[in-house]
Protein backbone atom coordinates (compact mmCIF):
# COMPACT_ATOMS: atom_id res chain seq x y z
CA UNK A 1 -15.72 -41.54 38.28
CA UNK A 2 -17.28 -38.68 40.16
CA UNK A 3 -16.28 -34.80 39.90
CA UNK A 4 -14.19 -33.50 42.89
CA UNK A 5 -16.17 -31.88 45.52
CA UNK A 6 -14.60 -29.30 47.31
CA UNK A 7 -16.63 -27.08 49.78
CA UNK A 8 -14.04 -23.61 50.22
CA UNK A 9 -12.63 -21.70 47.08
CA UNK A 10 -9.94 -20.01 46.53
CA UNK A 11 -7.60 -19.41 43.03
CA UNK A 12 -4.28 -20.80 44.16
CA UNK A 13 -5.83 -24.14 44.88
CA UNK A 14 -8.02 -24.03 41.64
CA UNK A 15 -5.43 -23.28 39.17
CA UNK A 16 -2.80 -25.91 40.66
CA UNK A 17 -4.75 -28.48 41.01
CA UNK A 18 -7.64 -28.19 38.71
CA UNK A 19 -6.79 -25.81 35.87
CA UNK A 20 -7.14 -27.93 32.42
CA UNK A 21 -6.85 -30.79 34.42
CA UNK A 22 -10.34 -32.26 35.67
CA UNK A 23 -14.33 -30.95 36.72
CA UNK A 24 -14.28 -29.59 40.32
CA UNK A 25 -17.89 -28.84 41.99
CA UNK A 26 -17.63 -26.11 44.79
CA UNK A 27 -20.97 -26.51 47.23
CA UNK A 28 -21.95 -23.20 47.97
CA UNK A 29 -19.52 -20.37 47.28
CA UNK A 30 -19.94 -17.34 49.91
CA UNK A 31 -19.52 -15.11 46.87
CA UNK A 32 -21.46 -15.83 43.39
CA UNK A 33 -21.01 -12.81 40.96
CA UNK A 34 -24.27 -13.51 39.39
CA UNK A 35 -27.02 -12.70 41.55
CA UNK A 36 -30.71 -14.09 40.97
CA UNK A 37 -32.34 -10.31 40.52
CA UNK A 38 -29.81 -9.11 38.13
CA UNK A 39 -29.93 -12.85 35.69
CA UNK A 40 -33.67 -12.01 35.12
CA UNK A 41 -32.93 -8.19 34.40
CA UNK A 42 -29.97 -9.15 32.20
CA UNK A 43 -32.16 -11.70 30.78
CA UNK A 44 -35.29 -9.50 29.75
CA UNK A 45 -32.48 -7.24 28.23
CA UNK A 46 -30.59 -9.83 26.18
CA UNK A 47 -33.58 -11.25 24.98
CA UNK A 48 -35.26 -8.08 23.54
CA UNK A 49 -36.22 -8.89 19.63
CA UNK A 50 -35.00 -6.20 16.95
CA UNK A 51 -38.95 -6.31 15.71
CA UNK A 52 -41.60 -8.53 17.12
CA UNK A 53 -41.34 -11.13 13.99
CA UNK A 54 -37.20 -11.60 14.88
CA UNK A 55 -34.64 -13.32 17.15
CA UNK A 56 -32.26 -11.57 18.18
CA UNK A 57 -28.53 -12.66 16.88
CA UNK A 58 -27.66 -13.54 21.04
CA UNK A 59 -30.65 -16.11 21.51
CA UNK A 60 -31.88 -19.05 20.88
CA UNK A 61 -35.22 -20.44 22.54
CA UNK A 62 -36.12 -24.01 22.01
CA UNK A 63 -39.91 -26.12 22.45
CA UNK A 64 -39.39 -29.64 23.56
CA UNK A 65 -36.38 -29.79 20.49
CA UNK A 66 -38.20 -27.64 17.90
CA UNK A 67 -36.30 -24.67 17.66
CA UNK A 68 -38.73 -20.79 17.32
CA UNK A 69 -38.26 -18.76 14.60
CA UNK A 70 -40.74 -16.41 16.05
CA UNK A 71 -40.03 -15.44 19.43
CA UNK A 72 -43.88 -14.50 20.32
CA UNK A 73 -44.77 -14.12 23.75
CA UNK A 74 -41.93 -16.83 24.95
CA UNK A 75 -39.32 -14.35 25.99
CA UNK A 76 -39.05 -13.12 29.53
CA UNK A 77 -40.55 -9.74 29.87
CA UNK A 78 -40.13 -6.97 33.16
CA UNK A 79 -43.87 -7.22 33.61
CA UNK A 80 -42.81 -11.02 35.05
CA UNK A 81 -40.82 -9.49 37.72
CA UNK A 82 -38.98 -12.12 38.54
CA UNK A 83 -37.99 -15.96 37.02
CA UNK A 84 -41.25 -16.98 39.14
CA UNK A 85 -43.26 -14.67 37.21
CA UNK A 86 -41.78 -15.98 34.11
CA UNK A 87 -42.46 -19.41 34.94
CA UNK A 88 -45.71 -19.39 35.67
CA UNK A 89 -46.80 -17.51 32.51
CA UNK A 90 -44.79 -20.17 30.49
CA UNK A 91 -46.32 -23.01 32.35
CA UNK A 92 -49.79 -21.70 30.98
CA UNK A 93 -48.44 -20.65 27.88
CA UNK A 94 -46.91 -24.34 27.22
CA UNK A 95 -49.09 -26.47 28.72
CA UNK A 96 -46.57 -27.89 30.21
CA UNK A 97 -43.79 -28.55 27.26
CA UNK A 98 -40.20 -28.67 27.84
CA UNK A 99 -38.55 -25.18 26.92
CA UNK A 100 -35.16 -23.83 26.66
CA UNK A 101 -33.83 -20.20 26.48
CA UNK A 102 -30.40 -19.19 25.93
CA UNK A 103 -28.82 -15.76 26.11
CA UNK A 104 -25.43 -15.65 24.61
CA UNK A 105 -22.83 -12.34 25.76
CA UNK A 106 -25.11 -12.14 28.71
CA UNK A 107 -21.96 -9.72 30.51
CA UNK A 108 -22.70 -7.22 27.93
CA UNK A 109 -26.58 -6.47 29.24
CA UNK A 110 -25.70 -5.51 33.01
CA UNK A 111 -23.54 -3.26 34.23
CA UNK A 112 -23.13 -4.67 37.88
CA UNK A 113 -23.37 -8.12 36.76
CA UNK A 114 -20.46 -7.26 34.66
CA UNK A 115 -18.64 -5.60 37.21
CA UNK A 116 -18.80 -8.77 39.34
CA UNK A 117 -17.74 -11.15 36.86
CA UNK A 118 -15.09 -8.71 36.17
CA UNK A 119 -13.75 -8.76 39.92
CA UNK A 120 -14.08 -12.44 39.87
CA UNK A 121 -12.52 -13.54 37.74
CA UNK A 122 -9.42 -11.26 38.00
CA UNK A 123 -7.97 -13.86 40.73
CA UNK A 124 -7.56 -16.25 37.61
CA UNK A 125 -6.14 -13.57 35.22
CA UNK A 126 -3.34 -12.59 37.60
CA UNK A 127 -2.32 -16.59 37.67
CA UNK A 128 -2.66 -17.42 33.65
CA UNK A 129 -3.09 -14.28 31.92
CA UNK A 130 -6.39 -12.44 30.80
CA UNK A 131 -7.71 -14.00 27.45
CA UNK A 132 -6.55 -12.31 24.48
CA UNK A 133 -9.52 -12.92 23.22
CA UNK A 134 -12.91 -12.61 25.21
CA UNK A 135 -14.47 -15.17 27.99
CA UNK A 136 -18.00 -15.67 26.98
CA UNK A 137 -20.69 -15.84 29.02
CA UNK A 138 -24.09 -17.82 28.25
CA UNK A 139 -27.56 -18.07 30.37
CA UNK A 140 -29.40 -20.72 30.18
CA UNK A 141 -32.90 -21.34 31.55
CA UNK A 142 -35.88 -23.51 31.32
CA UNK A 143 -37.06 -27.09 31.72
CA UNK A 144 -35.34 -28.60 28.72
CA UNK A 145 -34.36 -32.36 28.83
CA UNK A 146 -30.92 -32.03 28.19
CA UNK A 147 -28.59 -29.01 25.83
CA UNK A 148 -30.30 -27.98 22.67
CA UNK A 149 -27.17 -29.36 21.01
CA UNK A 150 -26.93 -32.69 23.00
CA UNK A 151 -23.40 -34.49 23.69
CA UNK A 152 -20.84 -32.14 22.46
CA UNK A 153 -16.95 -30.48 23.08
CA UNK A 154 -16.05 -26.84 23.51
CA UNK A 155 -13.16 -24.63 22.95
CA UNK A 156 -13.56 -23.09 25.85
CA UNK A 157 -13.29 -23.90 29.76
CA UNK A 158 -16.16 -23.36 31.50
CA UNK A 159 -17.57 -21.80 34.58
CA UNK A 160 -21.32 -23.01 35.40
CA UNK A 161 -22.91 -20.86 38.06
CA UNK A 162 -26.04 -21.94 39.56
CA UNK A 163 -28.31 -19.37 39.79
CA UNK A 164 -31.96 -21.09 40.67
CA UNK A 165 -33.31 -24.92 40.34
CA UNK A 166 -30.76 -28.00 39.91
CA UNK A 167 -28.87 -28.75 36.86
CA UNK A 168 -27.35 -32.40 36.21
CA UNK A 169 -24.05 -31.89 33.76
CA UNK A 170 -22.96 -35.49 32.38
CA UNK A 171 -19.54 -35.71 31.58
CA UNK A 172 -17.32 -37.89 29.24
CA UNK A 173 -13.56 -37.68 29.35
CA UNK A 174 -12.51 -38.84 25.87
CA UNK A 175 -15.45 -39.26 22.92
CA UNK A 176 -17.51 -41.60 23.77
CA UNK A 177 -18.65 -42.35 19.69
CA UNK A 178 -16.53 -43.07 16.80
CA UNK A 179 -18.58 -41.95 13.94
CA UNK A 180 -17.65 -38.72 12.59
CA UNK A 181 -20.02 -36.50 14.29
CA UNK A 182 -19.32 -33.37 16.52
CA UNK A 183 -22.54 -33.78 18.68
CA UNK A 184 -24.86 -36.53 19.93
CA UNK A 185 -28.62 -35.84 20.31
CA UNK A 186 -29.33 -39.19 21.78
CA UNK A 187 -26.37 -40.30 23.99
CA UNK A 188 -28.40 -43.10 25.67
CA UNK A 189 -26.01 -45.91 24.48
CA UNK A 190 -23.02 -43.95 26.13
CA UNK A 191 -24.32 -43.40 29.55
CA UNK A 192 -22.18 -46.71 31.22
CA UNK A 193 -19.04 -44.14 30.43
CA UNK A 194 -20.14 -41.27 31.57
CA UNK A 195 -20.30 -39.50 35.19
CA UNK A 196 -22.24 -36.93 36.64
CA UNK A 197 -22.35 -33.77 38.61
CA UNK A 198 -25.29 -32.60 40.46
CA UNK A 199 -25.80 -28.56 40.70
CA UNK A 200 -27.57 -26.76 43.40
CA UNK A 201 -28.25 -23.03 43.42
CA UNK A 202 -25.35 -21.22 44.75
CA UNK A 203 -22.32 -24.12 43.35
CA UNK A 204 -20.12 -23.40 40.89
CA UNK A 205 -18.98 -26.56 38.97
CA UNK A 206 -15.54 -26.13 36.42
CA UNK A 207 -14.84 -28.80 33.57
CA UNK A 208 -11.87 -28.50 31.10
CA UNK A 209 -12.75 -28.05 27.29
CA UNK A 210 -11.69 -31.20 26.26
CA UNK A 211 -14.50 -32.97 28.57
CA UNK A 212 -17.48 -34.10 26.08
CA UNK A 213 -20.84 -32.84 28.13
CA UNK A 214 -24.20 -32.20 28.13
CA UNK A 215 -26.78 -30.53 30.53
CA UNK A 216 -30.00 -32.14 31.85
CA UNK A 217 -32.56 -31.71 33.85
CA UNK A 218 -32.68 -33.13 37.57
CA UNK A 219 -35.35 -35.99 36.09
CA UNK A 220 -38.16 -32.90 37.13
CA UNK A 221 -40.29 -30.53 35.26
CA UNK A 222 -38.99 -27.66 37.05
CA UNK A 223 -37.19 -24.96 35.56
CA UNK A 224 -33.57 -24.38 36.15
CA UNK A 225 -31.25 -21.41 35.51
CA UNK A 226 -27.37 -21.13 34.96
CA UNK A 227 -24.69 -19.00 33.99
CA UNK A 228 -21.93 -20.26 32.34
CA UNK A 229 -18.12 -18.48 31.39
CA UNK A 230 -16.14 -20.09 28.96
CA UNK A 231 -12.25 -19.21 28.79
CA UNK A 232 -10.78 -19.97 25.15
CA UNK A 233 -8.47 -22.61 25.43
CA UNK A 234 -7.79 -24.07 22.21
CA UNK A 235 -8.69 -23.88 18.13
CA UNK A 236 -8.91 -20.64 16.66
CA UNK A 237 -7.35 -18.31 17.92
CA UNK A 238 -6.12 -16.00 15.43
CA UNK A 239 -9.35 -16.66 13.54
CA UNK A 240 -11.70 -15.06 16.60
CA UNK A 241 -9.24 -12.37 16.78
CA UNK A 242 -9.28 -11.28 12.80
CA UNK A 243 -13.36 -10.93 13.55
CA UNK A 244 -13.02 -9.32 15.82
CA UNK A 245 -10.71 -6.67 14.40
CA UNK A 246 -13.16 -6.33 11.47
CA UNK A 247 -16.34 -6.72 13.13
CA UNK A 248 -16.16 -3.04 14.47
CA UNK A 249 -15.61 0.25 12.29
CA UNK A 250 -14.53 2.73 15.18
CA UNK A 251 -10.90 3.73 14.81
CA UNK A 252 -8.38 3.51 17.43
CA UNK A 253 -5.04 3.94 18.15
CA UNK A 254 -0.26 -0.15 18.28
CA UNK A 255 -0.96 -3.25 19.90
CA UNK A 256 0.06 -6.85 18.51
CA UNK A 257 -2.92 -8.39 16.46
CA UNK A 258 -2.28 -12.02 16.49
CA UNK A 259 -1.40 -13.84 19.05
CA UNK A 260 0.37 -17.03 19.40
CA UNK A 261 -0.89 -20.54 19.91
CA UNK A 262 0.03 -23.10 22.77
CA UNK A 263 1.16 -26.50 22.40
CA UNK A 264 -0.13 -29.14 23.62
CA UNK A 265 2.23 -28.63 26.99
CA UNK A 266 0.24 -25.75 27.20
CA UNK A 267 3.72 -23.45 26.13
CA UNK A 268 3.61 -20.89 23.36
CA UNK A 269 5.37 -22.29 20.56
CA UNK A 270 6.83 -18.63 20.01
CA UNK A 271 5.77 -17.99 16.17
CA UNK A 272 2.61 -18.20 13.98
CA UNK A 273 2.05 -21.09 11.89
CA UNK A 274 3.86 -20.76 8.40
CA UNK A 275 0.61 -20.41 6.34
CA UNK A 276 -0.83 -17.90 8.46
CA UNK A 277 2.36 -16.12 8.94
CA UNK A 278 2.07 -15.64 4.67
CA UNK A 279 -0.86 -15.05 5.01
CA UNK A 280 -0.63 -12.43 7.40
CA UNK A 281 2.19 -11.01 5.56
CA UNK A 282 0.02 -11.04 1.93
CA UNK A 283 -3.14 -9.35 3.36
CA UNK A 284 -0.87 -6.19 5.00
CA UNK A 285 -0.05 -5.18 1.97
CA UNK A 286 -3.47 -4.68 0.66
CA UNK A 287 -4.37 -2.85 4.13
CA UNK A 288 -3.37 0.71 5.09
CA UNK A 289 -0.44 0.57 7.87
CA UNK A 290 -2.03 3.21 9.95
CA UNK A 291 -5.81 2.45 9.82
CA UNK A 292 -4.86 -1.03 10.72
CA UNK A 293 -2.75 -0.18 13.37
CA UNK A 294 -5.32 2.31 14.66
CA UNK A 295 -7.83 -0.73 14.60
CA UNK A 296 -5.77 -3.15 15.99
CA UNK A 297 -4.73 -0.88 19.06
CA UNK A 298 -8.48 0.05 19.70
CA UNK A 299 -9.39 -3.50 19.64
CA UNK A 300 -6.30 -4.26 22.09
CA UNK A 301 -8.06 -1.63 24.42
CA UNK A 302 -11.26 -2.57 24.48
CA UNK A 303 -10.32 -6.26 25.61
CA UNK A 304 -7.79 -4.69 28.01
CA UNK A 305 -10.38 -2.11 29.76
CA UNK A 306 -13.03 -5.14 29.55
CA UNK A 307 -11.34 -7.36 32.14
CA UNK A 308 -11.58 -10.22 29.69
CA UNK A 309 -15.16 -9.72 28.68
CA UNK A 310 -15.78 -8.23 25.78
CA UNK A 311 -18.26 -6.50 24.12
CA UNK A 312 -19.80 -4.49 27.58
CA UNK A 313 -22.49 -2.40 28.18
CA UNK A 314 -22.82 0.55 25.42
CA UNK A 315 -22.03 3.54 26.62
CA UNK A 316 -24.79 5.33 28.47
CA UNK A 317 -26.28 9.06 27.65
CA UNK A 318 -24.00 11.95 28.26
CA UNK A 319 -25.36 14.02 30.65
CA UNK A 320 -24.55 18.06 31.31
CA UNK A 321 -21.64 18.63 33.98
CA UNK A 322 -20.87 22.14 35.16
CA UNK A 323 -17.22 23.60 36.51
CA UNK A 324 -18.38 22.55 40.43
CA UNK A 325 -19.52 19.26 39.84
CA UNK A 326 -16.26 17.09 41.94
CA UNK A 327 -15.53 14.03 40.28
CA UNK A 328 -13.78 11.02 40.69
CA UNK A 329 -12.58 7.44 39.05
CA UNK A 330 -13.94 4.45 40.01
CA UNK A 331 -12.55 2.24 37.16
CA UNK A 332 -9.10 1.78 36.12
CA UNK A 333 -8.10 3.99 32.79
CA UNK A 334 -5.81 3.22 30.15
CA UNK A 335 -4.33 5.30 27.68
CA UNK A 336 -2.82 3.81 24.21
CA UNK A 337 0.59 3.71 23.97
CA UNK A 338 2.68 6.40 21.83
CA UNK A 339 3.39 10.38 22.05
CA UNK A 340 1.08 13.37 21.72
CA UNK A 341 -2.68 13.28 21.78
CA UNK A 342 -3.87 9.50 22.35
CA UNK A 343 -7.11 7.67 22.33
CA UNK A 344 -8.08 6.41 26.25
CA UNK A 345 -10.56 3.66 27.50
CA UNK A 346 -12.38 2.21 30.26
CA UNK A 347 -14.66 -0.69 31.05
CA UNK A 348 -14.21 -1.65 27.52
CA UNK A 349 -15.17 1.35 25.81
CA UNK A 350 -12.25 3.38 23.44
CA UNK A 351 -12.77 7.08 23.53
CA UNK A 352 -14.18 8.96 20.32
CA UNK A 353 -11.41 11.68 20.84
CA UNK A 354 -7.91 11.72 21.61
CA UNK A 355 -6.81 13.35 24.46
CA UNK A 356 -3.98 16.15 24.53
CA UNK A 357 -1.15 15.98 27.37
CA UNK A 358 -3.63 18.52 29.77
CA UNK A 359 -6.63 15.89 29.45
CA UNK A 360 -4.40 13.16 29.56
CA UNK A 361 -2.61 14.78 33.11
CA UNK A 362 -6.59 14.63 34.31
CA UNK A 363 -6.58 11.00 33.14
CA UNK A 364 -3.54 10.36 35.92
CA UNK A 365 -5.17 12.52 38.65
CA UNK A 366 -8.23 10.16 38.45
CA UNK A 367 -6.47 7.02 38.41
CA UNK A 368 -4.94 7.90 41.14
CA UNK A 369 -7.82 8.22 43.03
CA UNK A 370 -7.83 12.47 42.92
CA UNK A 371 -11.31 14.19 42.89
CA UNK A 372 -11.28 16.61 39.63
CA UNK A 373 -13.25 20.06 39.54
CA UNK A 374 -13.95 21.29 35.27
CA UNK A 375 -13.35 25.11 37.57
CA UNK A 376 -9.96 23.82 38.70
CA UNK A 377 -9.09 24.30 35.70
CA UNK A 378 -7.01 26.63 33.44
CA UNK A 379 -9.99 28.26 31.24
CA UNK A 380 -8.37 26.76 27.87
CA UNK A 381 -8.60 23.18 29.20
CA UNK A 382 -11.71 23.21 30.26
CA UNK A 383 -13.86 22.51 27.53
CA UNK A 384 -11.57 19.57 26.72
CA UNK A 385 -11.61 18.26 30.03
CA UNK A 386 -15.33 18.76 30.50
CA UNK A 387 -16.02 16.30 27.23
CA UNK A 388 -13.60 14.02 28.07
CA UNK A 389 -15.14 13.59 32.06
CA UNK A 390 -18.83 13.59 30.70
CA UNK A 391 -17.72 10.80 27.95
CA UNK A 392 -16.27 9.28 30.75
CA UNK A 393 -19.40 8.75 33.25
CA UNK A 394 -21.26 7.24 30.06
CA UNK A 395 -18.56 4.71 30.31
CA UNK A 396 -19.51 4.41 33.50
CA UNK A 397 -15.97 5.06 34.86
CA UNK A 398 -16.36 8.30 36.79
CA UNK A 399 -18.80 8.95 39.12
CA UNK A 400 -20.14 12.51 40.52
CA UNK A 401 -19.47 13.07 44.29
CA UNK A 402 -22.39 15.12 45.23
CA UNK A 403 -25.03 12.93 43.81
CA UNK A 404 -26.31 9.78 44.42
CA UNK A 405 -27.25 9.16 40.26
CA UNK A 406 -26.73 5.73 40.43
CA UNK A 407 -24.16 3.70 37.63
CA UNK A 408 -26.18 0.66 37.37
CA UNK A 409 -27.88 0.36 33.61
């Protein structure tokens, strides 16, 4: 068995004929959301240690199979430049050993690499439904022999983008071992069972999360680089969602928390399961109503605003704006649901303030695609509107008209 090759993309085709189904390889897509510049930026970023002796929580970077505890001077720094850069100074800093980095959330460290995922993948939302819980998105890079992990299942579909080099993925379609083991390190006496796909910089190559996989090398020493987005499909749900609720501490404002589980036809079975249900039902009443509520919503928002990748960039600085400055929306805003004063969000960022029905009138003008003026304003709105634009452009969802400041960090 060999993957299906198909050399023209488009969603309609994908999700009817390959959708948890079976791997697809598309030979080189006109447009790639993850562009080679912007990996290695995102990369130096995502790898950045908290202090020189740490890992960061994101990373994981692998000699031959040894794992480092100590990052050193393995990670990719700007003073590279470029992957090429970054290879070389590994080649002499290795002596030629086998290496592997991996970012994990690699979205969250680029703006505009972000933004095109974002865009991308909304053809597939608007067919099955944004996650309710994030995609992921993992880099990986190096000369490694095959996946840190070796033979192994996901919960999630994935994506793999090609970014630089050639990747082999090696597929099985049920579990090729019996013994009670969630990954294989050495998978040589499965390889009669197994097929592979061949990845060239520029292909994008799908598999369902029920394939068992693993990456290799092309049989070379020379590095390759991918991107991969995995969709939840299965396992957990509810579980990734309750972390997620907790993992924060900024308060929101009433969106559903759980969410329900499909069947194996792939249909929502149209209630929790009867031990989480009491579950559920136990922990509320050790939980304040409102606080919960107020977390819940901000959680719904911030995986609403995020396209369905979540967390993003941080906010960036605030920055002065005066009563001339025009501005004007260039991502979509949401505002929670409910009377009076409410919380907004954008790009996956909640607000810090809630906004009154004057701000939240601004709110519609820029969604609607209005240019806004603080002067244009009645004098008791505009301090209000004025903090709620400038927290805005740190989101990086308004832009200034009369300025080319870029929104690219």
């Amino acid at each position: 068995m060999t993957p299906t090759i198909e050399k023209s993309f488009d969603w309609d085709t994908f999700v009817d004929r390959f959708w948890d189904r079976e791997p697809v390889l598309y030979k080189g897509l006109d447009a790639v959301p993850f562009a080679e510049p912007e990996v290695f930026e995102a990369a130096v970023l995502g790898s950045r240690p908290p202090h020189p002796l740490a890992v960061p929580g994101n990373l994981q970077f692998l000699v031959e199979r040894r794992q480092q505890t100590r990052p050193r001077d393995y990670l990719p720094e700007a003073s590279d430049r470029s992957f090429d850069g970054y290879e070389r100074r590994m080649a002499d800093r290795l002596h030629g050993q086998r290496y592997a980095l991996v970012v994990h959330r690699f979205h969250a460290f680029s703006h505009p690499l972000w933004t095109r995922a974002q865009r991308f993948y909304a053809g597939l939302w608007e067919r099955v439904g944004q996650p309710t819980h994030t995609a992921g998105s993992t880099m990986f890079h190096g000369s490694y022999e095959h996946s840190p992990v070796g033979v192994h299942q996901d919960r999630f579909a994935t994506f793999m983008f090609c970014v630089r080099g050639t990747k082999r993925m090696r597929f099985w379609a049920e579990r090729p071992w019996s013994d009670p083991v969630h990954t294989v390190l050495d998978y040589q006496p499965y390889l009669a069972s197994s097929f592979v796909a061949e990845v060239e910089p520029g292909d994008l190559l799908y598999w369902p999360s029920r394939y068992y996989h693993v990456g290799e090398s092309d049989g070379g020493d020379t590095p390759a680089t991918t991107v991969n987005v995995g969709i939840p499909r299965r396992e957990h749900r509810p579980y990734y969602e309750i972390k997620d609720l907790f993992r924060g501490t900024e308060p929101a404002v009433s969106a559903p928390l759980f969410t329900q589980d499909a069947g194996p036809d792939g249909q929502l079975s149209g209630e929790l399961p009867t031990a989480l249900a009491d579950a559920v039902d136990a922990f509320g009443e050790c939980l304040d109503p409102q606080r919960f509520s107020d977390r819940a919503t901000g959680l719904a928002l911030r995986v609403r605003t995020a396209g369905g990748f979540w967390p993003t960039r941080p906010p960036a600085a605030l920055r002065p704006l005066d009563d001339d400055t025009p501005v004007r929306g260039c991502a979509p805003l949401s505002v929670a649901p409910g009377d009076g004063a409410r919380r907004y969000a954008a790009n996956g960022n909640v607000s810090s303030r809630t906004a009154t029905a004057a701000a939240l009138a601004v709110l519609d003008r820029l969604n609607a695609g209005e240019v806004v003026r603080v002067g244009e304003l009645p004098v008791p709105q505009r301090a209000e509107v004025r903090a709620l634009l400038q927290e805005l452009e740190s989101f990086r969802a308004v832009t200034r008209t009369d300025t080319d400041w870029p929104n690219t960090d």
